[in-house]
Protein backbone atom coordinates (compact mmCIF):
# COMPACT_ATOMS: atom_id res chain seq x y z
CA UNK A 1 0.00 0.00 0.00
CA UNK A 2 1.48 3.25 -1.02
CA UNK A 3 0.89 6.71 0.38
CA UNK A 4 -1.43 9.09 -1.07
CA UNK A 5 -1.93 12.55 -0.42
CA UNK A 6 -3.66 13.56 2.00
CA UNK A 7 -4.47 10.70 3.57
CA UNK A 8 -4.14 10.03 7.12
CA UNK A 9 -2.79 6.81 8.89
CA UNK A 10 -1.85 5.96 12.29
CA UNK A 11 1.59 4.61 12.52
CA UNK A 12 4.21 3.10 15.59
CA UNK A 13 5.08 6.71 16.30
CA UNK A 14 1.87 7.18 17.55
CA UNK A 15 2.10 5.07 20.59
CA UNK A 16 5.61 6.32 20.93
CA UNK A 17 4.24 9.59 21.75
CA UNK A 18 1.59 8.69 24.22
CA UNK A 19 3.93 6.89 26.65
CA UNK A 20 2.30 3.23 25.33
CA UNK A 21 5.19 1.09 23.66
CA UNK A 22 6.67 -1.48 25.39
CA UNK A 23 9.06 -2.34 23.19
CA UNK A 24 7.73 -5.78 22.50
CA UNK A 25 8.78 -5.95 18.35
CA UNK A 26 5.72 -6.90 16.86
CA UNK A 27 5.54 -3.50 14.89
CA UNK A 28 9.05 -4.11 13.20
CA UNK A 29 7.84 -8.07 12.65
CA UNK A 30 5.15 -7.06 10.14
CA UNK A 31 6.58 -4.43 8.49
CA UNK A 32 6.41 -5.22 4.41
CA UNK A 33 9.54 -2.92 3.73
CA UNK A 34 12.08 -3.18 6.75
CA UNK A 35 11.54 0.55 7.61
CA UNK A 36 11.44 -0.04 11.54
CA UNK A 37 14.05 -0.04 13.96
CA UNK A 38 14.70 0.49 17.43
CA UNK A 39 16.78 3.05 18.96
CA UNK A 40 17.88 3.56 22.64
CA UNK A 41 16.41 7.24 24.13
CA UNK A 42 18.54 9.43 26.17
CA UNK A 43 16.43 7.62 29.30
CA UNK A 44 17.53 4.08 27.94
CA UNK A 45 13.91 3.31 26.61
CA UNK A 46 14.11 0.75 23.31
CA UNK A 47 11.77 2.77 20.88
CA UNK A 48 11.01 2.18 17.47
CA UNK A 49 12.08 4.79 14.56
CA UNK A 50 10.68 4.65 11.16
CA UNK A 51 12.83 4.68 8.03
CA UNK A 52 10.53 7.99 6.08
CA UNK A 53 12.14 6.98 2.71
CA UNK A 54 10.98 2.92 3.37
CA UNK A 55 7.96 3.52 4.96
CA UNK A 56 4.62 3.06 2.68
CA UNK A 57 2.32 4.57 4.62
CA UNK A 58 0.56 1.13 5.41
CA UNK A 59 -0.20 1.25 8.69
CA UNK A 60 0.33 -2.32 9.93
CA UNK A 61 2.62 -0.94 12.78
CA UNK A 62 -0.36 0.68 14.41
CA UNK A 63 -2.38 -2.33 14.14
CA UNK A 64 -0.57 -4.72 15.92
CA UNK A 65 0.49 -2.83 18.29
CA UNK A 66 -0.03 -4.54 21.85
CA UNK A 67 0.83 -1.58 23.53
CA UNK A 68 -1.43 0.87 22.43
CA UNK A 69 -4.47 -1.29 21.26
CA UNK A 70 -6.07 -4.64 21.79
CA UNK A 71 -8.04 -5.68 19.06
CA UNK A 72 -11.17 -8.20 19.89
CA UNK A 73 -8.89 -11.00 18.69
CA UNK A 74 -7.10 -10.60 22.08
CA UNK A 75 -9.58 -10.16 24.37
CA UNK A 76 -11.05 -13.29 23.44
CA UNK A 77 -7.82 -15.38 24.24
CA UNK A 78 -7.76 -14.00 27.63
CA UNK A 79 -8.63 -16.42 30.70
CA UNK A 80 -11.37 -15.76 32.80
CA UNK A 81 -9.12 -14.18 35.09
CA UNK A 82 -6.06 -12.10 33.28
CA UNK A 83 -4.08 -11.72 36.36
CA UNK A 84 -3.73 -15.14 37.22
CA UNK A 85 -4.17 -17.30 33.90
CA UNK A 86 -5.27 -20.72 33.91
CA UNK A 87 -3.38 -23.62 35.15
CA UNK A 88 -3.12 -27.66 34.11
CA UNK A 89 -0.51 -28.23 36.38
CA UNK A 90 1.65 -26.00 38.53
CA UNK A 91 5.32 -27.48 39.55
CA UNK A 92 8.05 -26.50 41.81
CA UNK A 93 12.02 -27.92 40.78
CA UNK A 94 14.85 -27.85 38.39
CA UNK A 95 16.84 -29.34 35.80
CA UNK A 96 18.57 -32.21 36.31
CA UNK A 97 21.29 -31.42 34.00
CA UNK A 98 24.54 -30.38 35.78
CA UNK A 99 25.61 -27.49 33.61
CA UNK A 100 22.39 -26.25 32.87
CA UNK A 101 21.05 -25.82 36.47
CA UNK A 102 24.46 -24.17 37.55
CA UNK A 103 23.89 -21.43 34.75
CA UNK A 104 20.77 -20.84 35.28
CA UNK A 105 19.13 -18.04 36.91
CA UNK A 106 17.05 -20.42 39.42
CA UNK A 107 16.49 -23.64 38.10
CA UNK A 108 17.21 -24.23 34.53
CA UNK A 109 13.77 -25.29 33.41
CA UNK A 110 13.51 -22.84 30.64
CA UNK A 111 17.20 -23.99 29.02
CA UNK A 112 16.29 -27.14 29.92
CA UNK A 113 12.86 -27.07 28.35
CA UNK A 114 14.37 -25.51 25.09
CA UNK A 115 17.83 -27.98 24.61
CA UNK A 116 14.89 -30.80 24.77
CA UNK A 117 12.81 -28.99 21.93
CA UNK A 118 15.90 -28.79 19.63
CA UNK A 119 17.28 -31.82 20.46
CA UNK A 120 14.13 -33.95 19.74
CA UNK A 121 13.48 -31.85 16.38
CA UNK A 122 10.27 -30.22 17.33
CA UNK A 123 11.76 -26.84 16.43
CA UNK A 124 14.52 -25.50 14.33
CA UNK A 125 15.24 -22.40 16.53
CA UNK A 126 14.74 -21.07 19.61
CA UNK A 127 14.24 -17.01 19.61
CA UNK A 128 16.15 -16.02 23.23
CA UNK A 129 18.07 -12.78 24.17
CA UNK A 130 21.90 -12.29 25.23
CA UNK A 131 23.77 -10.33 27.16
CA UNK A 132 26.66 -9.39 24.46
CA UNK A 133 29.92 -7.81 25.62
CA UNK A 134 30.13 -4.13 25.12
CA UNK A 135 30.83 -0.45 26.00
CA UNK A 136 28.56 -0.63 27.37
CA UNK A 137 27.01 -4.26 27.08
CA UNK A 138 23.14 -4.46 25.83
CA UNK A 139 21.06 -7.52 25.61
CA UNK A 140 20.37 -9.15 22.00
CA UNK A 141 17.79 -10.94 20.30
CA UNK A 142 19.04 -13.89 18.48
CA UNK A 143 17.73 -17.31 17.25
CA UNK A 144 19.89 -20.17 18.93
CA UNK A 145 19.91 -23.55 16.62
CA UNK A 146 22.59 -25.58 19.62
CA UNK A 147 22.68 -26.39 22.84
CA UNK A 148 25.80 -24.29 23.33
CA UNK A 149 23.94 -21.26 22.02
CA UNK A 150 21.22 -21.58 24.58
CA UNK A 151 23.35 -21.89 27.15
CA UNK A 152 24.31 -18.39 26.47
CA UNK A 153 21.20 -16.90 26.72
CA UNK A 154 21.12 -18.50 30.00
CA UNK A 155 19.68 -15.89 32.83
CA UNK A 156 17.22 -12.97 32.78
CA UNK A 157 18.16 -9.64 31.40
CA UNK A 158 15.93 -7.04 33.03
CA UNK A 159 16.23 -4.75 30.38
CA UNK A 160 13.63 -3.90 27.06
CA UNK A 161 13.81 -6.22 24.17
CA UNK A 162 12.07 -5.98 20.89
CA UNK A 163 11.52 -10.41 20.68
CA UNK A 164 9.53 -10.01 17.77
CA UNK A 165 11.40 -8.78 15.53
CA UNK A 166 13.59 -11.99 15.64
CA UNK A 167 10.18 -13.28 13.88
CA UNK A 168 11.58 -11.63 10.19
CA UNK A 169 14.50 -13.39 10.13
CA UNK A 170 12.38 -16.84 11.47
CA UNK A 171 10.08 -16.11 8.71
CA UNK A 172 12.65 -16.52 5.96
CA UNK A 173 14.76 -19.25 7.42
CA UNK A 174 13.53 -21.27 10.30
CA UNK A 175 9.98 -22.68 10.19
CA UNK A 176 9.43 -23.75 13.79
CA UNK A 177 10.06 -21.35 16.36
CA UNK A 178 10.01 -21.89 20.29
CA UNK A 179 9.94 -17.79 21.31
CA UNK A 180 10.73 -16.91 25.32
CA UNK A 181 9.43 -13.59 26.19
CA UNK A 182 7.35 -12.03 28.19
CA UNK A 183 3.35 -10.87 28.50
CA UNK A 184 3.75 -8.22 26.70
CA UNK A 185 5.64 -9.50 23.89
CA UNK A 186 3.13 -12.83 24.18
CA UNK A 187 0.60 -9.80 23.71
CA UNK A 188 2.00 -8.29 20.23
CA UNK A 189 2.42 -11.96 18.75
CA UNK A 190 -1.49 -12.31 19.92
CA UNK A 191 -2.04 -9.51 17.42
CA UNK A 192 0.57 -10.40 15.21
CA UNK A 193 -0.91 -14.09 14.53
CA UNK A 194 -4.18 -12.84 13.59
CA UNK A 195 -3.06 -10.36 10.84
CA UNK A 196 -0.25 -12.62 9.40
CA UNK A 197 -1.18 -16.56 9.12
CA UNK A 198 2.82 -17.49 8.24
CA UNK A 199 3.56 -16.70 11.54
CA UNK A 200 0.73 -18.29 13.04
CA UNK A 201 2.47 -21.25 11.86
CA UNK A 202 6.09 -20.17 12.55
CA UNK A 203 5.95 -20.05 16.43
CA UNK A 204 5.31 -23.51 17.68
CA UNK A 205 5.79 -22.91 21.07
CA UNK A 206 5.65 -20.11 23.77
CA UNK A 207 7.79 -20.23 26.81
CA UNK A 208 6.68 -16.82 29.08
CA UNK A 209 8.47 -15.33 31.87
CA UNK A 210 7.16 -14.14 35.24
CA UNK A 211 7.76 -10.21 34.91
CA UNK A 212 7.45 -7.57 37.42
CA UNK A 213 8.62 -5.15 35.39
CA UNK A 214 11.77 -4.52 33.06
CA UNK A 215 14.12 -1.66 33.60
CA UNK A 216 15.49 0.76 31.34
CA UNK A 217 18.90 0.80 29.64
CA UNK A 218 20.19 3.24 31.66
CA UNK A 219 19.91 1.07 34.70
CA UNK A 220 22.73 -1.15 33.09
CA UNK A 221 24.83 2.21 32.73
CA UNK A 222 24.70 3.15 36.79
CA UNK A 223 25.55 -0.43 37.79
CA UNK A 224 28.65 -0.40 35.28
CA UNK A 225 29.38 2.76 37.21
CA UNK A 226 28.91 1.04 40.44
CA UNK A 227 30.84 -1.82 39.51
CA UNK A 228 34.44 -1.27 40.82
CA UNK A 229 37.30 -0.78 38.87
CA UNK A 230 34.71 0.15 36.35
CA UNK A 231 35.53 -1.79 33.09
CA UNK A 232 35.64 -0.47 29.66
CA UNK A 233 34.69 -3.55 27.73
CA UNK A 234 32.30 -5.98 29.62
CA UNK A 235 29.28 -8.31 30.48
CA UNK A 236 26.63 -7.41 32.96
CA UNK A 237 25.23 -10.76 34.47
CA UNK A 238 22.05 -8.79 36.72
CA UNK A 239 21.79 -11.92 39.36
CA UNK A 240 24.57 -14.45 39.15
CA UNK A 241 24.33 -16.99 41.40
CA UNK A 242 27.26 -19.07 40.34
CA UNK A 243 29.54 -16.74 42.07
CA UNK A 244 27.54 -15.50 45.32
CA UNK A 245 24.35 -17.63 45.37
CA UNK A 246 21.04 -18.01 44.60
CA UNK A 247 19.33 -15.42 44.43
CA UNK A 248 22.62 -13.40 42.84
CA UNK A 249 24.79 -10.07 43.08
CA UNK A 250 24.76 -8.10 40.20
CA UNK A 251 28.40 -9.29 38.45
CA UNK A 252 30.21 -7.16 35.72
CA UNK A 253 32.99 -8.97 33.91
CA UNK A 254 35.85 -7.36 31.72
CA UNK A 255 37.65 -8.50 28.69
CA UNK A 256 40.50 -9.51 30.69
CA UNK A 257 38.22 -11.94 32.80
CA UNK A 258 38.14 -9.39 36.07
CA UNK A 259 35.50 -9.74 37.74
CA UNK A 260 33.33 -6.84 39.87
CA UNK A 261 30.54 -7.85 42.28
CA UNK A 262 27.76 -5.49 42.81
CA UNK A 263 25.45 -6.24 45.62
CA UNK A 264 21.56 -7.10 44.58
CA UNK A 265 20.42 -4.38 47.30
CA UNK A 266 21.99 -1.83 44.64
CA UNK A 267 19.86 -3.67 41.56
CA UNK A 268 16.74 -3.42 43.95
CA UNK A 269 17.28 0.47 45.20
CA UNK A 270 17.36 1.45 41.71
CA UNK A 271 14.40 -0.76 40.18
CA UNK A 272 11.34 2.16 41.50
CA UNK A 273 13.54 4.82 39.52
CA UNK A 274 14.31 2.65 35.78
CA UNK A 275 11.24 0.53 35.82
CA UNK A 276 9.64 2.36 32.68
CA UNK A 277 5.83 4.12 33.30
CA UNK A 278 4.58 1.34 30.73
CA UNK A 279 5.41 -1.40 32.65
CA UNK A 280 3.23 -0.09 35.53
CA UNK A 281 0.60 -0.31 33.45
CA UNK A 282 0.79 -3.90 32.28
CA UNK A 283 -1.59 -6.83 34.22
CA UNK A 284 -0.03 -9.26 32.85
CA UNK A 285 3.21 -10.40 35.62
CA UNK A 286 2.04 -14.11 35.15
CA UNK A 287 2.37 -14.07 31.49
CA UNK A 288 -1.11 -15.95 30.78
CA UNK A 289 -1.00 -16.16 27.18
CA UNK A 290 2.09 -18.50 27.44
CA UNK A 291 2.30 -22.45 26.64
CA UNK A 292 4.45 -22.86 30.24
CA UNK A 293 5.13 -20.16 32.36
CA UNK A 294 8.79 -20.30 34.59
CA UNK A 295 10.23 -17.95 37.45
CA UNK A 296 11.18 -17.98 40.65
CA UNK A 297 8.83 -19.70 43.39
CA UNK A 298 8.20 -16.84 45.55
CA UNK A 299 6.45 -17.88 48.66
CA UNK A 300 6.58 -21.47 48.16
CA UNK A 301 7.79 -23.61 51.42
CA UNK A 302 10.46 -26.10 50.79
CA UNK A 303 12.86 -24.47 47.90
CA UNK A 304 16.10 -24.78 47.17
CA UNK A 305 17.15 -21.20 48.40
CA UNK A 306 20.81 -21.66 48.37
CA UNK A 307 21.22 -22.85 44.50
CA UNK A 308 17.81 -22.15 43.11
CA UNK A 309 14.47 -23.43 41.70
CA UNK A 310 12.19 -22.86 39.17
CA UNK A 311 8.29 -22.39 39.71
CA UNK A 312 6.81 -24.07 36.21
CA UNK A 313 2.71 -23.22 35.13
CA UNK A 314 1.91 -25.16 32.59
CA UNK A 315 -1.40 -23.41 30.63
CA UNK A 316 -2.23 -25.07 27.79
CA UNK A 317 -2.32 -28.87 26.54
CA UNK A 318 0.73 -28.21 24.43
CA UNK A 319 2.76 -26.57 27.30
CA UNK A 320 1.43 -29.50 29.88
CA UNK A 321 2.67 -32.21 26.99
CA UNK A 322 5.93 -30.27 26.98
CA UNK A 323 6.74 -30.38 30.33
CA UNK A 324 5.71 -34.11 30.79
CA UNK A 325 8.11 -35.29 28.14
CA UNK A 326 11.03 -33.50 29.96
CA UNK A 327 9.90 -35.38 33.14
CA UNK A 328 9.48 -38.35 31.01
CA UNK A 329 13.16 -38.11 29.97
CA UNK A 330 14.26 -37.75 33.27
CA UNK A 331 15.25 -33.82 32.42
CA UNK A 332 13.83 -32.32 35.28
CA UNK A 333 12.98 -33.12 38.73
CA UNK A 334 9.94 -31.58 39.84
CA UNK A 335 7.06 -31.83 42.59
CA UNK A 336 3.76 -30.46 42.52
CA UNK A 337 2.44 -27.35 44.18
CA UNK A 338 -0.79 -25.22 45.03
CA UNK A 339 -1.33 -23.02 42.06
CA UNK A 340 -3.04 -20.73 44.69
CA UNK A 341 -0.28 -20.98 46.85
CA UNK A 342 2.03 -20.12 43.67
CA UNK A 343 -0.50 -16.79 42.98
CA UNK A 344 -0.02 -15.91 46.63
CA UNK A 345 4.11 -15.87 46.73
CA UNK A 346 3.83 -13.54 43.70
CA UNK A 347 1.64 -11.32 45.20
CA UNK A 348 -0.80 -11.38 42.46
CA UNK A 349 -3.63 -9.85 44.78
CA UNK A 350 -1.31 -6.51 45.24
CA UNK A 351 -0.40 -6.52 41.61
CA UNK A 352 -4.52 -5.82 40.62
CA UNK A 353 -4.55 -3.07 43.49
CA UNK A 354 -1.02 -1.67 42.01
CA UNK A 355 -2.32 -2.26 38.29
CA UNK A 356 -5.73 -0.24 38.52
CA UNK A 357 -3.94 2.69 40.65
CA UNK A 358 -1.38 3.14 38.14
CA UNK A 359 -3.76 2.79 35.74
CA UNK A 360 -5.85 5.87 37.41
CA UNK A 361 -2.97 7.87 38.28
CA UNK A 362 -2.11 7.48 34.16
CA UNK A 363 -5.75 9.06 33.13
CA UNK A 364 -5.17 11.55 36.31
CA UNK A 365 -2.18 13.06 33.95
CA UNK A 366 -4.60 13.45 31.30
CA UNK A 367 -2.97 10.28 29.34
CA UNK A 368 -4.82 7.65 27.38
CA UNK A 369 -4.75 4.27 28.97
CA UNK A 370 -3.89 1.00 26.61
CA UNK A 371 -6.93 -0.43 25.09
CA UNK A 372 -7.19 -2.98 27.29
CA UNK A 373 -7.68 -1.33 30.34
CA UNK A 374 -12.10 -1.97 30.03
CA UNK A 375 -11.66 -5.33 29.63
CA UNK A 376 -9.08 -6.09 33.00
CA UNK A 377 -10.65 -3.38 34.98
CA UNK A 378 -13.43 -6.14 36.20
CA UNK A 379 -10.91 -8.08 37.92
CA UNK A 380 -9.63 -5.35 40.16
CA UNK A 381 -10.94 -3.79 43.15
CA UNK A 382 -12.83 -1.07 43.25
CA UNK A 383 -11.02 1.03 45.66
CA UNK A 384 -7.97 0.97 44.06
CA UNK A 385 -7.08 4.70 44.27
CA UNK A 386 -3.65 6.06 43.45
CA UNK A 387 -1.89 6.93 46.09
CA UNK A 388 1.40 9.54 45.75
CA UNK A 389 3.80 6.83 45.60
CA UNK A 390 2.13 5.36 42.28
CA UNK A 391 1.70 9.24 40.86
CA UNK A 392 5.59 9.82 41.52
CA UNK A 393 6.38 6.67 40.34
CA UNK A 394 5.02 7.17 37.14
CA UNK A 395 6.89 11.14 37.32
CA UNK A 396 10.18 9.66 38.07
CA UNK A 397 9.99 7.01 34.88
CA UNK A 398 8.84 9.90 32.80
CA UNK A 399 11.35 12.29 33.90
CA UNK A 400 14.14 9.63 32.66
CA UNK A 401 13.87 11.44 28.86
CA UNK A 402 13.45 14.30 30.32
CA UNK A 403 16.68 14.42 30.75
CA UNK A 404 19.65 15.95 28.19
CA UNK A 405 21.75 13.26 28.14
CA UNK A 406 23.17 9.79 29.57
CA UNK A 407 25.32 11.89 32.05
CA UNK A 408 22.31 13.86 33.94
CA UNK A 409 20.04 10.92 33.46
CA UNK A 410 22.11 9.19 35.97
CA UNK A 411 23.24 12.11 37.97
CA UNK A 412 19.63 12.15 38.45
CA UNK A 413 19.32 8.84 39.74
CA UNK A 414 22.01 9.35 42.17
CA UNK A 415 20.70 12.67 43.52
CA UNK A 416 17.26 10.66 43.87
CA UNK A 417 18.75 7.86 45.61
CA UNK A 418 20.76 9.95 47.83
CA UNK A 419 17.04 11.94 49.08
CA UNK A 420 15.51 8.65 49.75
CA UNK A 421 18.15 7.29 51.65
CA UNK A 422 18.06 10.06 53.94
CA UNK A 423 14.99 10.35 54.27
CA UNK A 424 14.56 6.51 55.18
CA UNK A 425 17.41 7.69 58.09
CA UNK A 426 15.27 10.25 59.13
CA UNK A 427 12.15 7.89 59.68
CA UNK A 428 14.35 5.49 61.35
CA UNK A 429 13.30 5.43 64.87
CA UNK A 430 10.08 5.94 64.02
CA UNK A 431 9.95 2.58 61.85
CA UNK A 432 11.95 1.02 64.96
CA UNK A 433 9.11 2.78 67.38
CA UNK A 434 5.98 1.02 65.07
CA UNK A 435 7.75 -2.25 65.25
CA UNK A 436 8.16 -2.47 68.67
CA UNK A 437 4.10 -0.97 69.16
CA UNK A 438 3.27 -3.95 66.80
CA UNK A 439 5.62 -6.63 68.87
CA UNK A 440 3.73 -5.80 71.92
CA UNK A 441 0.36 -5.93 70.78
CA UNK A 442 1.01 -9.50 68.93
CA UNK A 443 2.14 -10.39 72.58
């Protein structure tokens, strides 16, 4: 389709400019001329730029575009209940597999799950992200066809990732496709799969991710400069727990092999100030539109919690089948758990409350909420107000590109961690004074 005069079409830029893309790829999967990218803002968002001399003016961007719209097509896949998803069988454990469960980010199940799909010809690729050495290092999307090249996608990278656009290059080369992502990308392939009926047929199987929100790129910037000496060339491994333990200390590893620990209370001060405004408004943490859905088993009595487990939802027939064959072939040991139980460790109750007060404090900025918000909405309470600490939340994620560059972006961060930490000195005693009120009463 060509573009005439005149005539006026929505494109990708669109939900660029109301706050709304998460970065999930689907827009650069469908494009019919390769005029989409994605380019890092000064806040270390992942935002796709059109190519004006490709682009035809179609409009397909728009219109699968997860972030900004959900067509009918979606809404009908959606459980019954979109926070918590359905569940055929819910499973606590790990892979049995030496090497695998060591680099693994709890318990292996996801490498484990994916080295069984290529290794018993089911799929030809597997679409996962890694963390590639750099100045600084950023996570890429790339199709691994070996064992050896899942391996090195092996742990989470809490950063934005367009996953879908990994589907062009699947479309002209590999014909079965096991994709890992998360809801949101699980979202865009939703709308993807009912405009485009190759990849219907591409991805064969959906492996989701438990997400509480990604950060942005910047975050990876102000824990290189944490790291100490700070490197020039390196990889960022966010929780490694070969070197301090399950769950893991931010690690940062030079050319030279020298290695920097940063401690995980520095990865979890920062996560309120990088966790972009879009992710606040996603319901989907459990990833419900997934085949099997893995992360760590929150809550659960019993775990592993020096080495690390895996807490596996399996939500369809063709993710329960999956998982039984790797049990089947003795791949990984697991024991069954209380999906409610599961839903309780991750806090899924809190998450509606969060969801729908983010979601108000959004329209309260005079912003348009994504098009799902009618549909969720049920499933919430009704008193979920927002409360100051959602509103400057959502502030503190905006004012990331705000910013005029890299350097005051993070001098930002600093100057904002340095209020809050006094601050939390300040209300001390008075935390120590409510603990002790509630200690006595409980006596």
């Amino acid at each position: 389709m060509s573009y005439q005069l005149g005539a006026r079409v929505d494109r990708i830029t669109k939900t660029v400019r109301t706050g709304l893309c998460h970065s999930c790829g689907a827009c650069a999967a469908i494009c019919p001329t390769d005029a989409i990218s994605f380019r890092e803002s000064v806040g270390g968002h992942l935002f796709p730029t059109i190519d004006e001399l490709r682009c035809t003016y179609c409009g397909l961007c728009f219109k699968v575009c997860a972030g900004k719209l959900v067509r009918p097509t979606f809404r009908q896949v959606l459980p019954g209940d979109p926070f918590e998803g359905i569940s055929l069988g819910t499973w606590v454990g790990k892979s049995r597999d030496v090497a695998v469960y060591a680099g693994g980010q709890s318990g292996g199940v996801v490498s484990q799950l994916l080295i069984n799909l290529l290794e018993s010809g089911e799929v030809d690729a597997c679409a996962v992200v890694k963390m590639e050495v750099g100045n600084p290092p950023r996570p890429e999307v790339f199709l691994a066809h070996t064992t050896e090249e899942v391996l090195k996608a092996q742990r989470s990278k809490y950063c934005p990732v367009p996953m879908l656009q990994s589907l062009r290059e699947a479309r002209l080369t590999d014909r079965r496709l096991a994709l890992v992502g998360l809801g949101c990308h699980f979202h865009g392939l939703k709308l993807l799969q009912a405009m485009d009926a190759d990849l219907s047929s591409i991805v064969k199987v959906k492996i989701g991710l438990i997400c509480a929100g990604a950060l942005t790129l910047a975050a990876v910037d102000y824990l290189l400069g944490v790291a100490a000496p700070q490197p020039m060339n390196s990889r960022l491994v966010f929780r490694d727990k070969a070197r301090t333990g399950y769950p893991g200390d931010v690690t940062v590893e030079d050319d030279l092999g020298n290695v920097s620990i940063v401690p995980k209370s520095e990865r979890m001060a920062i996560k309120d100030i990088f966790t972009p405004a879009r992710c606040r408004l996603c319901f989907d943490k459990m990833n419900v539109c997934a085949d099997v859905t893995v992360g760590d088993p929150w809550g659960i009595e019993g775990i592993d919690g020096i080495r690390g487990e895996s807490l596996v939802i399996a939500r369809t027939v063709a993710g329960c089948s999956l998982v039984n064959r790797a049990l089947e072939a003795d791949c990984l040991s697991l024991r069954s758990v209380d999906y409610e139980r599961a839903l309780r460790g991750q806090s899924v109750d809190d998450k509606r409350a969060d969801w729908k007060a983010y979601c108000n404090a959004w329209k309260n900025l005079g912003r348009e909420l994504p098009g799902f918000y009618e549909t969720v909405v049920a499933h919430t309470p009704q008193a979920s107000q927002p409360m100051k600490g959602h509103l400057r939340r959502l502030l503190t994620a905006l004012a990331l590109d705000e910013q005029k560059s890299r350097a005051a972006v993070l001098s930002y961060v600093r100057r904002k961690l340095v209020r809050r930490r006094f601050r939390g000195y300040l209300l001390q005693p008075f935390r120590f004074a409510r603990y002790l009120i509630q200690k006595v009463r409980r006596a």
